[in-house]
PDB file of N, CA and C in Angstrom:
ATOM      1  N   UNK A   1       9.479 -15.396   6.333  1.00  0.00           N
ATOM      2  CA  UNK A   1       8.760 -14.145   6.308  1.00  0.00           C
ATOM      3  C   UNK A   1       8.570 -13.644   4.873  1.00  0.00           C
ATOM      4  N   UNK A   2       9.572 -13.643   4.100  1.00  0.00           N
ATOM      5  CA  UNK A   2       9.765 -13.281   2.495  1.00  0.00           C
ATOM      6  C   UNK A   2       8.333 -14.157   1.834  1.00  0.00           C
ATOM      7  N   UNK A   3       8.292 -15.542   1.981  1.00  0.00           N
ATOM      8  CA  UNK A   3       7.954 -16.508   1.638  1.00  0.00           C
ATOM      9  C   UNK A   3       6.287 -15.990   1.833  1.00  0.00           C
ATOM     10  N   UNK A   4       6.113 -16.071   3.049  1.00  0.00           N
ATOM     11  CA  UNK A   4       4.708 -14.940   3.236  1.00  0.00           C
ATOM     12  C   UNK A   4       4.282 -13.853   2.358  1.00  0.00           C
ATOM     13  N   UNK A   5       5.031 -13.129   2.561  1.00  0.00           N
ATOM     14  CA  UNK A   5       4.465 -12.126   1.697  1.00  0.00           C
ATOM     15  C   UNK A   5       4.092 -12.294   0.285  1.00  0.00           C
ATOM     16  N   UNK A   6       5.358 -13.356  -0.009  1.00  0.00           N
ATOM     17  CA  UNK A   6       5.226 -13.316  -1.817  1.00  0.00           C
ATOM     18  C   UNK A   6       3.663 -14.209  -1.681  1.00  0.00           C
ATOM     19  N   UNK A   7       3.457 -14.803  -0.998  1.00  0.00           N
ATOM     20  CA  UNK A   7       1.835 -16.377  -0.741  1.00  0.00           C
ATOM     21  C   UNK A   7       0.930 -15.021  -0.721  1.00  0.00           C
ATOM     22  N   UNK A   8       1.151 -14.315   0.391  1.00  0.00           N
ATOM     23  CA  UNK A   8      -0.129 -13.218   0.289  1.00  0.00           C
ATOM     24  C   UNK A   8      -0.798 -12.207  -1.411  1.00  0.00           C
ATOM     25  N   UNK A   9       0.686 -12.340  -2.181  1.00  0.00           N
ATOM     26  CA  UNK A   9       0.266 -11.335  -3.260  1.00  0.00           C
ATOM     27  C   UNK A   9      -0.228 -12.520  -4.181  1.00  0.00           C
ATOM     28  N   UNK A  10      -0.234 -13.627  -4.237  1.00  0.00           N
ATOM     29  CA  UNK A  10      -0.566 -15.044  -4.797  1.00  0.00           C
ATOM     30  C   UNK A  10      -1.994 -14.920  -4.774  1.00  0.00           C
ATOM     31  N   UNK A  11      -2.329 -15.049  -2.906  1.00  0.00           N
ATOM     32  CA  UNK A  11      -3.640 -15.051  -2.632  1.00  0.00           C
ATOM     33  C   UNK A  11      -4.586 -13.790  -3.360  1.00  0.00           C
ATOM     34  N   UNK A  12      -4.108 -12.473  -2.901  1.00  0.00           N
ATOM     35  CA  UNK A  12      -4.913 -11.870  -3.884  1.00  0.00           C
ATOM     36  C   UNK A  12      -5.100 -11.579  -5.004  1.00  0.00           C
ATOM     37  N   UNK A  13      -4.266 -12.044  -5.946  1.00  0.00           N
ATOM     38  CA  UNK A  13      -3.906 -12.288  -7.576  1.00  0.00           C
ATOM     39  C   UNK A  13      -5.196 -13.544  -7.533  1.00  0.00           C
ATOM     40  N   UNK A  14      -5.054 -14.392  -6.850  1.00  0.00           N
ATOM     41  CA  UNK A  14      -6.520 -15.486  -6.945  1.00  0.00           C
ATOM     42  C   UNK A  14      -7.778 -14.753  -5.998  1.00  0.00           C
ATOM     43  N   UNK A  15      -7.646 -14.309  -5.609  1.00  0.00           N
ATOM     44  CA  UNK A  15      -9.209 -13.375  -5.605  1.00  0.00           C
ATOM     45  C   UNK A  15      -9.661 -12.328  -6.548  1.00  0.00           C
ATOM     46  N   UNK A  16      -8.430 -11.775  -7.343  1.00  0.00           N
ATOM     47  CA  UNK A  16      -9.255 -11.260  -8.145  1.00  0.00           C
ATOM     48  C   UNK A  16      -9.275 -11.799  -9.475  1.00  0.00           C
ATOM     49  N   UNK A  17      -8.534 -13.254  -9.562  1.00  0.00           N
ATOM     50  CA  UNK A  17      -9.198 -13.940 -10.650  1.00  0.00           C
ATOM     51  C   UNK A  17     -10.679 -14.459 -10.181  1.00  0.00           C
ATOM     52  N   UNK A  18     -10.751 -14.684  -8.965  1.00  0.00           N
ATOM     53  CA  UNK A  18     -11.839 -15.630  -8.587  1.00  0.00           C
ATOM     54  C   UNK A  18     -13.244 -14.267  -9.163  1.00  0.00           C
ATOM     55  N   UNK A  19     -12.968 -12.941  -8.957  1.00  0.00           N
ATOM     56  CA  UNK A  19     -14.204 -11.991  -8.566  1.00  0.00           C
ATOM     57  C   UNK A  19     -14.368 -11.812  -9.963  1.00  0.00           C
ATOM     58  N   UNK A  20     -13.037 -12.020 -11.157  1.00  0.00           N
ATOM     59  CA  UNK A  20     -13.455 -11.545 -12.491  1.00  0.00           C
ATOM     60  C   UNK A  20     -14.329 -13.034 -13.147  1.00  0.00           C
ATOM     61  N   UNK A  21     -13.623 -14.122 -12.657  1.00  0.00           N
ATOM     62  CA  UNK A  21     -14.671 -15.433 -13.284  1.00  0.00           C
ATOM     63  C   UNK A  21     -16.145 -15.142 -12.998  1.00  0.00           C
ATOM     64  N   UNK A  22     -16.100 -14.905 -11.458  1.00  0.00           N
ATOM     65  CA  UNK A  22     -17.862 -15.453 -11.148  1.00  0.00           C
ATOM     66  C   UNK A  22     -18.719 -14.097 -11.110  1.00  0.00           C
ATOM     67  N   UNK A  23     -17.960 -12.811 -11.681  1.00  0.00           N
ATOM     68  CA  UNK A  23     -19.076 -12.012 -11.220  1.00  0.00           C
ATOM     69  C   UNK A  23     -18.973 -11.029 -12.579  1.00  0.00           C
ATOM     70  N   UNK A  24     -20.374 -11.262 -12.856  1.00  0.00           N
ATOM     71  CA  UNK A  24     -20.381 -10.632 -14.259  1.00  0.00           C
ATOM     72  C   UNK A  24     -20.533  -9.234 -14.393  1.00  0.00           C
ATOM     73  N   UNK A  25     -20.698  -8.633 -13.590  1.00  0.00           N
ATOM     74  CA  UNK A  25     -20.436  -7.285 -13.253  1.00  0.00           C
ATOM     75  C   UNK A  25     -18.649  -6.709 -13.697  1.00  0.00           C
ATOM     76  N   UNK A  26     -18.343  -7.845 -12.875  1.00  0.00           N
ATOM     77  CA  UNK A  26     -16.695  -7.118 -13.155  1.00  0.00           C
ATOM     78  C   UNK A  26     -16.329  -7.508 -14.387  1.00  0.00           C
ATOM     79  N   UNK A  27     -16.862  -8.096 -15.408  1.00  0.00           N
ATOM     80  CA  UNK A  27     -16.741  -8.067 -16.912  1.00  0.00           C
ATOM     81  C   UNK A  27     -17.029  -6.827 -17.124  1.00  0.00           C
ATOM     82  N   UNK A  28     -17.679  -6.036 -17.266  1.00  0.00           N
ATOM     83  CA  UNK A  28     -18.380  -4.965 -17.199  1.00  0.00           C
ATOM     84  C   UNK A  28     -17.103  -4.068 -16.775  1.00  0.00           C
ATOM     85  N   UNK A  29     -17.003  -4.155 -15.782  1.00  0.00           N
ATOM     86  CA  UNK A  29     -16.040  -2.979 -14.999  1.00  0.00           C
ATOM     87  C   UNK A  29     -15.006  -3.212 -16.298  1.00  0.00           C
ATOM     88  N   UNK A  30     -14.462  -4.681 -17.041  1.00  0.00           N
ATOM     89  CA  UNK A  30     -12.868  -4.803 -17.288  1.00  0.00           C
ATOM     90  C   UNK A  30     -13.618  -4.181 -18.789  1.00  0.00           C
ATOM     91  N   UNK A  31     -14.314  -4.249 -19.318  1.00  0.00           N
ATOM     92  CA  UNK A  31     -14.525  -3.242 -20.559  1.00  0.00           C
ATOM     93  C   UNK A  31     -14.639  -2.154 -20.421  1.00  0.00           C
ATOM     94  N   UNK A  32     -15.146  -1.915 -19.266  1.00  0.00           N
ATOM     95  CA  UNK A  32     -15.151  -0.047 -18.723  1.00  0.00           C
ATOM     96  C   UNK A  32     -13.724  -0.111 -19.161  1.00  0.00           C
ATOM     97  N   UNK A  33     -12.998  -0.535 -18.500  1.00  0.00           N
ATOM     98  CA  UNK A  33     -11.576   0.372 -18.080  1.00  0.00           C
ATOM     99  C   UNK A  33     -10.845   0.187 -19.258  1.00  0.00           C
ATOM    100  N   UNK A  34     -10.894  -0.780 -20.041  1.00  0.00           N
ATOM    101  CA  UNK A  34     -10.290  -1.144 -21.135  1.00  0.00           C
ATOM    102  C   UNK A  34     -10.653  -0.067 -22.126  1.00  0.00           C
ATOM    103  N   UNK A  35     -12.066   0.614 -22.135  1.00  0.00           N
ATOM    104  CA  UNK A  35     -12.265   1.534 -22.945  1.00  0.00           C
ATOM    105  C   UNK A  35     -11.627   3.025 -22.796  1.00  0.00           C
ATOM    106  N   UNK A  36     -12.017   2.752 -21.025  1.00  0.00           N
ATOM    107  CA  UNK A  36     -11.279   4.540 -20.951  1.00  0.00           C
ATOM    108  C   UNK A  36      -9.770   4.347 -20.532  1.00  0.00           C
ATOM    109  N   UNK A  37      -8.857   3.460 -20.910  1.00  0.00           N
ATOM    110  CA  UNK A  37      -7.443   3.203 -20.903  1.00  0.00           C
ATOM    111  C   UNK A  37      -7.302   3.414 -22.595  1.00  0.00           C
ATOM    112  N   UNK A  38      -8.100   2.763 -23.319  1.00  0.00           N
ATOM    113  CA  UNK A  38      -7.984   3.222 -24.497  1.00  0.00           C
ATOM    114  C   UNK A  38      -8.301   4.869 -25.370  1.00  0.00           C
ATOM    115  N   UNK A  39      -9.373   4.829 -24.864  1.00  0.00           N
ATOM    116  CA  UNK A  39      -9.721   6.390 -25.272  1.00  0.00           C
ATOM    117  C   UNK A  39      -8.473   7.399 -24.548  1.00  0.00           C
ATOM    118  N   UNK A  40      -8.378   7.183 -23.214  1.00  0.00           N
ATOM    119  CA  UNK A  40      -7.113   8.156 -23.071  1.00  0.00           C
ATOM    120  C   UNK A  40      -5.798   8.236 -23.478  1.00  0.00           C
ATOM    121  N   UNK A  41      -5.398   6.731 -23.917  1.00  0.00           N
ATOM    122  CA  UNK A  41      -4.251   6.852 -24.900  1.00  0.00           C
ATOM    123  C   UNK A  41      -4.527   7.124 -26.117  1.00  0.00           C
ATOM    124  N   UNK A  42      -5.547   6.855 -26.899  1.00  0.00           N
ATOM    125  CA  UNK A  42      -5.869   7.725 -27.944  1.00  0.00           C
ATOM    126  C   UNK A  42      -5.569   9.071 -28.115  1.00  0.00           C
ATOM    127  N   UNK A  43      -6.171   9.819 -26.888  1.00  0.00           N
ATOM    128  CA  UNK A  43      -6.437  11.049 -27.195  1.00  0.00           C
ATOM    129  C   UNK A  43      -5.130  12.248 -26.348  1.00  0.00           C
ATOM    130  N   UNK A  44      -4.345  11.044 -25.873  1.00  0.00           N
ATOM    131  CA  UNK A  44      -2.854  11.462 -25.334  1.00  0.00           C
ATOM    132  C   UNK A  44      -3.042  12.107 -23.642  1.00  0.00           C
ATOM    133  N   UNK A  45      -4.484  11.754 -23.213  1.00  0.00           N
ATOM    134  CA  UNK A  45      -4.198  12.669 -21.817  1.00  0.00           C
ATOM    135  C   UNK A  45      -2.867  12.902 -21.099  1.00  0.00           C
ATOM    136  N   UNK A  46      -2.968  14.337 -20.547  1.00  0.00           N
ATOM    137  CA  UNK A  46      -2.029  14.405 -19.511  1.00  0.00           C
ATOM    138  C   UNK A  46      -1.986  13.748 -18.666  1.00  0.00           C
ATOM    139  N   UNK A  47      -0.942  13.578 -17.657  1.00  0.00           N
ATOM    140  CA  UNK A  47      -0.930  12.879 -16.509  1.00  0.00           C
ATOM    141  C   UNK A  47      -1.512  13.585 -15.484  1.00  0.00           C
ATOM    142  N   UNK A  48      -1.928  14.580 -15.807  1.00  0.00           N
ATOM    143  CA  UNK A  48      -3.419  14.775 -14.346  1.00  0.00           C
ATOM    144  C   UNK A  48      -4.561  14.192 -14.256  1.00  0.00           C
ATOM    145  N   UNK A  49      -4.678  13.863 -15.760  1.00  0.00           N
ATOM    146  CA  UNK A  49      -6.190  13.051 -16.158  1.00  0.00           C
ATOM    147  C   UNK A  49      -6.023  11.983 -15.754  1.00  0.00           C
ATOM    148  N   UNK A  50      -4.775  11.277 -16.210  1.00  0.00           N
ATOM    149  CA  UNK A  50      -4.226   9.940 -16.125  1.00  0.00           C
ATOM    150  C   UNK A  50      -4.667   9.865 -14.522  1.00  0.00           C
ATOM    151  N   UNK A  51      -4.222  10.646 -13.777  1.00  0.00           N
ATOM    152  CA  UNK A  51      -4.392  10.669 -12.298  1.00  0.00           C
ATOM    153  C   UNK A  51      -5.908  10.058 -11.578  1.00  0.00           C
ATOM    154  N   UNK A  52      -6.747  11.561 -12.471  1.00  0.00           N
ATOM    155  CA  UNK A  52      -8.070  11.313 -11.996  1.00  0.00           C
ATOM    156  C   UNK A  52      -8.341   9.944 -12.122  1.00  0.00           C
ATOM    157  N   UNK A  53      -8.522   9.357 -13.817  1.00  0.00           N
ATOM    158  CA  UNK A  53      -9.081   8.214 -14.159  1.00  0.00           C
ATOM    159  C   UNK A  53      -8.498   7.078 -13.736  1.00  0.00           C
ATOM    160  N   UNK A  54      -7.275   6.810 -13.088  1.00  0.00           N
ATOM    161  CA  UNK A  54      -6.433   5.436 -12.193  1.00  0.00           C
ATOM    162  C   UNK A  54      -7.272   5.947 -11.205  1.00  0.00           C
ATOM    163  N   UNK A  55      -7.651   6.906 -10.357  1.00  0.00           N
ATOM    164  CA  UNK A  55      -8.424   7.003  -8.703  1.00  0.00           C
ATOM    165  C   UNK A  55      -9.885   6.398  -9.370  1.00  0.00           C
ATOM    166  N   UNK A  56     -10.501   6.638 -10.478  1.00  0.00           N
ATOM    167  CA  UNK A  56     -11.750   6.481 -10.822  1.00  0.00           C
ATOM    168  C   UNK A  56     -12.001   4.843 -10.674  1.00  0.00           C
ATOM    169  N   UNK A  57     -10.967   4.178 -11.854  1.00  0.00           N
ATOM    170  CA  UNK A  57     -11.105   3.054 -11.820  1.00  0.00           C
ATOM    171  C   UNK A  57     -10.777   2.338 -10.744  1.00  0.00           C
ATOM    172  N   UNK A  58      -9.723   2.598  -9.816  1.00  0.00           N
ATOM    173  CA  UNK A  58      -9.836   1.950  -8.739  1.00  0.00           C
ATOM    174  C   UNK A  58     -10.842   2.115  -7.807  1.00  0.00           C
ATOM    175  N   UNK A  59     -11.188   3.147  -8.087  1.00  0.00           N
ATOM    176  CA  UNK A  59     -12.583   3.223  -6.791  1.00  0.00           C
ATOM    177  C   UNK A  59     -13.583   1.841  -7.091  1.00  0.00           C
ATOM    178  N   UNK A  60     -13.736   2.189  -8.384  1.00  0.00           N
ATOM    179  CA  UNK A  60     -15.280   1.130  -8.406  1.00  0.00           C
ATOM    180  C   UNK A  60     -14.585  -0.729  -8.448  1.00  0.00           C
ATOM    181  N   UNK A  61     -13.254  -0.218  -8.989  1.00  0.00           N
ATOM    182  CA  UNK A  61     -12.757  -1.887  -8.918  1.00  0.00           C
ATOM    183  C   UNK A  61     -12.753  -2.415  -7.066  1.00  0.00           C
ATOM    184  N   UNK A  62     -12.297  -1.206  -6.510  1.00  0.00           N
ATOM    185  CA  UNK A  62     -12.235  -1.625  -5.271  1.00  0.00           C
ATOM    186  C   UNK A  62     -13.840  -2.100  -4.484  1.00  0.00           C
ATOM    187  N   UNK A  63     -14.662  -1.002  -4.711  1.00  0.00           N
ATOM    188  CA  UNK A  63     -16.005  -1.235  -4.325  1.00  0.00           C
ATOM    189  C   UNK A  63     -16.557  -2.330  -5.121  1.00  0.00           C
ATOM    190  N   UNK A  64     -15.882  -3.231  -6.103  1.00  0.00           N
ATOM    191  CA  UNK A  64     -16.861  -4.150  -6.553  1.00  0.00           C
ATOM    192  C   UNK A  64     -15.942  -5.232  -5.702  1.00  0.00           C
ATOM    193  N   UNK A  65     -15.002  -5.564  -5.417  1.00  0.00           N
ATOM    194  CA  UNK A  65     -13.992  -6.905  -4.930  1.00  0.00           C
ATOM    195  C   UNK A  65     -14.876  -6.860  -3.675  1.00  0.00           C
ATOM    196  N   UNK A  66     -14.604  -5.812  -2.958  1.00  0.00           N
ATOM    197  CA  UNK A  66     -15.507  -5.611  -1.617  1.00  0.00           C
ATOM    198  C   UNK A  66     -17.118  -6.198  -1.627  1.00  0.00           C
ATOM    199  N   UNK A  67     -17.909  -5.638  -2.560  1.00  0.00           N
ATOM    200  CA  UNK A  67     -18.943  -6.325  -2.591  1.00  0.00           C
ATOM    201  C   UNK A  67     -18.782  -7.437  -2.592  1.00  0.00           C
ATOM    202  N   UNK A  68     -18.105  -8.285  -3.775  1.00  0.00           N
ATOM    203  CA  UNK A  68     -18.298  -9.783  -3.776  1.00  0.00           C
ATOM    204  C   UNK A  68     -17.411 -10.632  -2.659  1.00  0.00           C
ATOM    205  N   UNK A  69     -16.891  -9.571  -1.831  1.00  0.00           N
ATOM    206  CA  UNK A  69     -16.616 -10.940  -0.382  1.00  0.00           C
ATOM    207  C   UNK A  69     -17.258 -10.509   0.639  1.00  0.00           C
ATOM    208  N   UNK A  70     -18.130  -9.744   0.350  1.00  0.00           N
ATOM    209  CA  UNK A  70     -18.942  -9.248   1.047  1.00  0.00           C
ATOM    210  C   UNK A  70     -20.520 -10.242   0.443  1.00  0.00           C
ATOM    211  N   UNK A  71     -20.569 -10.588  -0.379  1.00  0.00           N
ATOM    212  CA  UNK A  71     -21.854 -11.497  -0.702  1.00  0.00           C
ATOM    213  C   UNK A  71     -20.860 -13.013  -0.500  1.00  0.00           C
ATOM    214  N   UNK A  72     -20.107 -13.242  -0.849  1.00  0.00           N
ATOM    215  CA  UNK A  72     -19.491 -14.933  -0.465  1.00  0.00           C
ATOM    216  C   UNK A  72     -19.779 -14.810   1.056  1.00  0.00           C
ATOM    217  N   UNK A  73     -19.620 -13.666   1.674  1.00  0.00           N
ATOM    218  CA  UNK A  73     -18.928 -14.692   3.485  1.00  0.00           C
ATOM    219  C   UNK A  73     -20.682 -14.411   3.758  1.00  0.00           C
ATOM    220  N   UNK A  74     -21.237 -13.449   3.736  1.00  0.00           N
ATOM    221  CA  UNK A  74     -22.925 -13.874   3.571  1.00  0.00           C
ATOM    222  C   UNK A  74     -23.547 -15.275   3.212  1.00  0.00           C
ATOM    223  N   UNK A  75     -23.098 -15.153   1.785  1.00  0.00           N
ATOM    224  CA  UNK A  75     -23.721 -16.901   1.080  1.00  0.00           C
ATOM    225  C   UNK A  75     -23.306 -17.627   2.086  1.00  0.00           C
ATOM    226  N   UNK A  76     -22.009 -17.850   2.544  1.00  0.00           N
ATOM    227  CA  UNK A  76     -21.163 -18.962   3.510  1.00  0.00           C
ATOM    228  C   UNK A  76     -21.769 -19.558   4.635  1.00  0.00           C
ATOM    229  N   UNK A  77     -22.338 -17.934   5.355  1.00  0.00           N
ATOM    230  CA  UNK A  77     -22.496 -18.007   6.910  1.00  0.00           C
ATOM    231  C   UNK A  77     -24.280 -17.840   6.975  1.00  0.00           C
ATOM    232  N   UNK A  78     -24.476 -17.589   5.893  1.00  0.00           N
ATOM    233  CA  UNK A  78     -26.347 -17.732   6.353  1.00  0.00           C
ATOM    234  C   UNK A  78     -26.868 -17.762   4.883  1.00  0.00           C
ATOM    235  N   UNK A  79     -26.957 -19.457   4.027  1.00  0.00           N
ATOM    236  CA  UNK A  79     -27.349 -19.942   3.092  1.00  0.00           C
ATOM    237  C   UNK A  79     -28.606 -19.914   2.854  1.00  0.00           C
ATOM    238  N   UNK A  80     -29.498 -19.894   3.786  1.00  0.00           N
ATOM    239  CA  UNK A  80     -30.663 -19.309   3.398  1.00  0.00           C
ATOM    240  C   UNK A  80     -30.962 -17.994   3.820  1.00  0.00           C
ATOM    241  N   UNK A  81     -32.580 -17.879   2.985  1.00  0.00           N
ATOM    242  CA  UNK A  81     -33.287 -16.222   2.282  1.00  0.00           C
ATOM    243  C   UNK A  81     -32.831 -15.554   4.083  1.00  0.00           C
ATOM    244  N   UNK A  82     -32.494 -13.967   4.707  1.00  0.00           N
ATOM    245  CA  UNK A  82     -32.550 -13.544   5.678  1.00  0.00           C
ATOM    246  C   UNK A  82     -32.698 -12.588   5.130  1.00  0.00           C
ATOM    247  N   UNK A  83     -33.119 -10.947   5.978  1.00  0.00           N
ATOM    248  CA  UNK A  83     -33.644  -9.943   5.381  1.00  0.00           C
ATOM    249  C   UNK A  83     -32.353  -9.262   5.565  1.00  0.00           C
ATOM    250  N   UNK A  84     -31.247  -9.453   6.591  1.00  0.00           N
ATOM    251  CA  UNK A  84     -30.117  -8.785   7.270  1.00  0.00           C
ATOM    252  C   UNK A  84     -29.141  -9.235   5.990  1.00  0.00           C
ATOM    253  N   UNK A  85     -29.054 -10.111   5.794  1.00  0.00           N
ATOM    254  CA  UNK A  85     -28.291 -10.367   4.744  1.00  0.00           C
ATOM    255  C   UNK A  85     -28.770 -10.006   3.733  1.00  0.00           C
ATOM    256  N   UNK A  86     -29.934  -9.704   2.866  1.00  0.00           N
ATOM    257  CA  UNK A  86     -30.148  -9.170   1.849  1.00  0.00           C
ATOM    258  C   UNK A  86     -29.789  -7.542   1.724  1.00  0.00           C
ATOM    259  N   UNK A  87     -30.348  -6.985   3.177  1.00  0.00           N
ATOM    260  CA  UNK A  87     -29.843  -5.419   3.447  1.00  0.00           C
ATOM    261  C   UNK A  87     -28.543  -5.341   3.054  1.00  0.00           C
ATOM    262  N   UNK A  88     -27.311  -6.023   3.685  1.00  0.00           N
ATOM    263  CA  UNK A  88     -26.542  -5.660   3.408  1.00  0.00           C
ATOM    264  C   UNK A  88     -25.235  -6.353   1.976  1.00  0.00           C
ATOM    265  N   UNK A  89     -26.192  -7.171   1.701  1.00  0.00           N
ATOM    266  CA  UNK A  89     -25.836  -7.065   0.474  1.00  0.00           C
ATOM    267  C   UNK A  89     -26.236  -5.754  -1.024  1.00  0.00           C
ATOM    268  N   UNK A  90     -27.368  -5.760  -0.615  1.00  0.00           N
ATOM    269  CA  UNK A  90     -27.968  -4.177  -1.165  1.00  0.00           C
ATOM    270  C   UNK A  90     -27.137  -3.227  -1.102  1.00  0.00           C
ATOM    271  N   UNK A  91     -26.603  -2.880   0.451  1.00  0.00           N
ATOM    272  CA  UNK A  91     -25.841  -1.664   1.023  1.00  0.00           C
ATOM    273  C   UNK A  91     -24.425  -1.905  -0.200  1.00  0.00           C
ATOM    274  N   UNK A  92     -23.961  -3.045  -0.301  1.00  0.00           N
ATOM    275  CA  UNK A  92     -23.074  -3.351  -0.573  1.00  0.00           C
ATOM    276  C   UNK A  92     -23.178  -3.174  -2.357  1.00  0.00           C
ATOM    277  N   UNK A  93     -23.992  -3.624  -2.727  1.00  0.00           N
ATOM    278  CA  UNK A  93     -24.015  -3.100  -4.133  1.00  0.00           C
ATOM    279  C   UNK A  93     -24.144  -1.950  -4.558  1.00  0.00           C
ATOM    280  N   UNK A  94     -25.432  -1.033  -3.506  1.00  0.00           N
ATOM    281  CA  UNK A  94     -25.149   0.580  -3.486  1.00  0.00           C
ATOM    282  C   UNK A  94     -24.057   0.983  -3.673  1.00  0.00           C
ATOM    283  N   UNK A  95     -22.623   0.988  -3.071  1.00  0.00           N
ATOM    284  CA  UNK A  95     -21.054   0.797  -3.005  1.00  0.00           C
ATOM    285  C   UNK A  95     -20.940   1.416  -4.335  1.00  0.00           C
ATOM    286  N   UNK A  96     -21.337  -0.091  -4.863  1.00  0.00           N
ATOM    287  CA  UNK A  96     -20.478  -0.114  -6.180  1.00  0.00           C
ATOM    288  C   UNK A  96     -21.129   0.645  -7.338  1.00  0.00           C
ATOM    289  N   UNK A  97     -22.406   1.024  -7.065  1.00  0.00           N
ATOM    290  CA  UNK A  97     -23.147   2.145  -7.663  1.00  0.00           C
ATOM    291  C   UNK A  97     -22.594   3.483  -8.143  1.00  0.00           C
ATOM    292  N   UNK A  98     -22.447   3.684  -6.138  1.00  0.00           N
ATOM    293  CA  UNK A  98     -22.222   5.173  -5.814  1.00  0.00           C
ATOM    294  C   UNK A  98     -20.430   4.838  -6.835  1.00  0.00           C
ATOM    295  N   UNK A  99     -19.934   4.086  -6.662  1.00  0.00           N
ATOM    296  CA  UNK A  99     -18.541   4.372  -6.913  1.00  0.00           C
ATOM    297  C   UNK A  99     -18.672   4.600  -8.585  1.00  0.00           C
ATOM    298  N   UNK A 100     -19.164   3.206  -9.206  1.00  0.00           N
ATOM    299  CA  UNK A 100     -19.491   3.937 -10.193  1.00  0.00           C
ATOM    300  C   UNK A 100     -20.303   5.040 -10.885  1.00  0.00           C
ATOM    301  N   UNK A 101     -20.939   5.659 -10.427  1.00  0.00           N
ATOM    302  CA  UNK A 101     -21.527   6.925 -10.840  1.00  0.00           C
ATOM    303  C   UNK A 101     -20.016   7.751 -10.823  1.00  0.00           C
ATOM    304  N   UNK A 102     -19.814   8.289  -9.498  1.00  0.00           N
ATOM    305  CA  UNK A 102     -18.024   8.759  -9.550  1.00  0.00           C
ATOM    306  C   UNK A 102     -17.295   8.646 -10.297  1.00  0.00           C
ATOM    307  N   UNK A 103     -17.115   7.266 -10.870  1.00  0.00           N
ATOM    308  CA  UNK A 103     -16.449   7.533 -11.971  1.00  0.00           C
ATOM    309  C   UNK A 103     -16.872   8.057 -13.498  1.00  0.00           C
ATOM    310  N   UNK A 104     -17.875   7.341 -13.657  1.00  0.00           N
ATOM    311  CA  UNK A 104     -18.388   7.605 -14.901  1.00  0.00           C
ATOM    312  C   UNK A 104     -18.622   9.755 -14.796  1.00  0.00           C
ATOM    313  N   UNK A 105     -18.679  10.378 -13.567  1.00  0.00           N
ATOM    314  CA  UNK A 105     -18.699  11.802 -13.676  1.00  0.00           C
ATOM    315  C   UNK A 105     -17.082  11.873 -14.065  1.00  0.00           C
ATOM    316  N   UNK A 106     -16.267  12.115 -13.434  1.00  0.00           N
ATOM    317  CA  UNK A 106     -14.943  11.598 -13.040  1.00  0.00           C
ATOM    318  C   UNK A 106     -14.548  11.884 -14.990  1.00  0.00           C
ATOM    319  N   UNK A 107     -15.046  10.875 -15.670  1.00  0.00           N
ATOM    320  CA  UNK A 107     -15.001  10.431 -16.880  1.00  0.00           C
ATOM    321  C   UNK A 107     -15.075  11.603 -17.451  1.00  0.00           C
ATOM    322  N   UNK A 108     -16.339  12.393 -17.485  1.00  0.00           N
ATOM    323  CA  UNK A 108     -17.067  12.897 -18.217  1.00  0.00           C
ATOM    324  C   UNK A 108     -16.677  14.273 -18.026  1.00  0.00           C
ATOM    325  N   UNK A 109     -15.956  14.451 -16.867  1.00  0.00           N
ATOM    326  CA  UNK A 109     -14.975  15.859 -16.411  1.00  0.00           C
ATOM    327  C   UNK A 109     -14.004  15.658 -17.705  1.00  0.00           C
ATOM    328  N   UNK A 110     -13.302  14.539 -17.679  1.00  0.00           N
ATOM    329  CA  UNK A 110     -12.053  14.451 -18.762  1.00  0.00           C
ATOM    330  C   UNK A 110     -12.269  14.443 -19.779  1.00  0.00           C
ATOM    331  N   UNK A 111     -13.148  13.371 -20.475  1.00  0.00           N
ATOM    332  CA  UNK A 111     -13.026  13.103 -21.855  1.00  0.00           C
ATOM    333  C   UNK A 111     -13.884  14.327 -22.592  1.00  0.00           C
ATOM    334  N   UNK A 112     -14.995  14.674 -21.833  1.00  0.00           N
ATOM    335  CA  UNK A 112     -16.494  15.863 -22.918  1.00  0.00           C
ATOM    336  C   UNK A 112     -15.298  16.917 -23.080  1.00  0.00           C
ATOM    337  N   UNK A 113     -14.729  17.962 -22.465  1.00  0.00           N
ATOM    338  CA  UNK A 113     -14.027  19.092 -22.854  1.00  0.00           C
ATOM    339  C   UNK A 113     -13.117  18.494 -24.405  1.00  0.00           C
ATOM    340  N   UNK A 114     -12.524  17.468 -24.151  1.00  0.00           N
ATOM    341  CA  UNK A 114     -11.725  16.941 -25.295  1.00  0.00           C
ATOM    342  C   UNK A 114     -12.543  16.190 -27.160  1.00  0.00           C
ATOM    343  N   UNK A 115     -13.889  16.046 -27.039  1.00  0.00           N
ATOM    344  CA  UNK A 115     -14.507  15.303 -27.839  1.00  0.00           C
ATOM    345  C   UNK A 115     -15.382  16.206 -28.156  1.00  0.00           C
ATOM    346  N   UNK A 116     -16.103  17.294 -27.545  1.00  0.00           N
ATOM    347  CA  UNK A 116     -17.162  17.722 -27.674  1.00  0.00           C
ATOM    348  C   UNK A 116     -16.562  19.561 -28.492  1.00  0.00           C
TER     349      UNK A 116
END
């Protein structure tokens, strides 16, 4: 049972190497966060900010992992052009839109009062 669990945190430690190799988006996301992990230790946030911006970044990290096994089991199960599968791959990138917009406001709650 032990043995399980530790295989399960394995498995998703290799999905989200797998989502940072093939999807260039989440390059993107890992300089996002790298920047506003940096700017907020720069600029010493409190740990309420700290708060907001860990919910921020996980939102859109979460809405992007989701998208991309959400476009693999698509690619998998219907390899060619379909309109159902394009919808909801769309829907699915919307996701990661809406999430990032959220954050990037999210952001802009914290850092503008402090810079501006």
């Amino acid at each position: 049972m032990i043995r399980g669990r530790i295989a399960s945190f394995g498995y998703a430690f290799e999905g989200l190497a797998v989502m940072i190799r093939t999807q260039p988006n989440a390059w993107i996301h890992s300089v996002a966060t790298l920047a506003v992990v940096a700017a907020g230790a720069w600029l010493g946030l409190p740990a309420r900010d700290w708060a907001l911006l860990v919910v921020a970044i996980a939102l859109v990290w979460v809405a992007e992992a989701l998208n991309t096994a959400i476009e693999f089991l698509a690619d998998a199960a219907v390899p060619d052009p379909h309109s159902l599968i394009k919808h909801a791959k769309d829907v699915a990138a919307g996701a990661v839109l809406l999430a990032s917009v959220a954050a990037a406001a999210i952001g802009a709650l914290v850092f503008l009062p402090r810079i501006a």
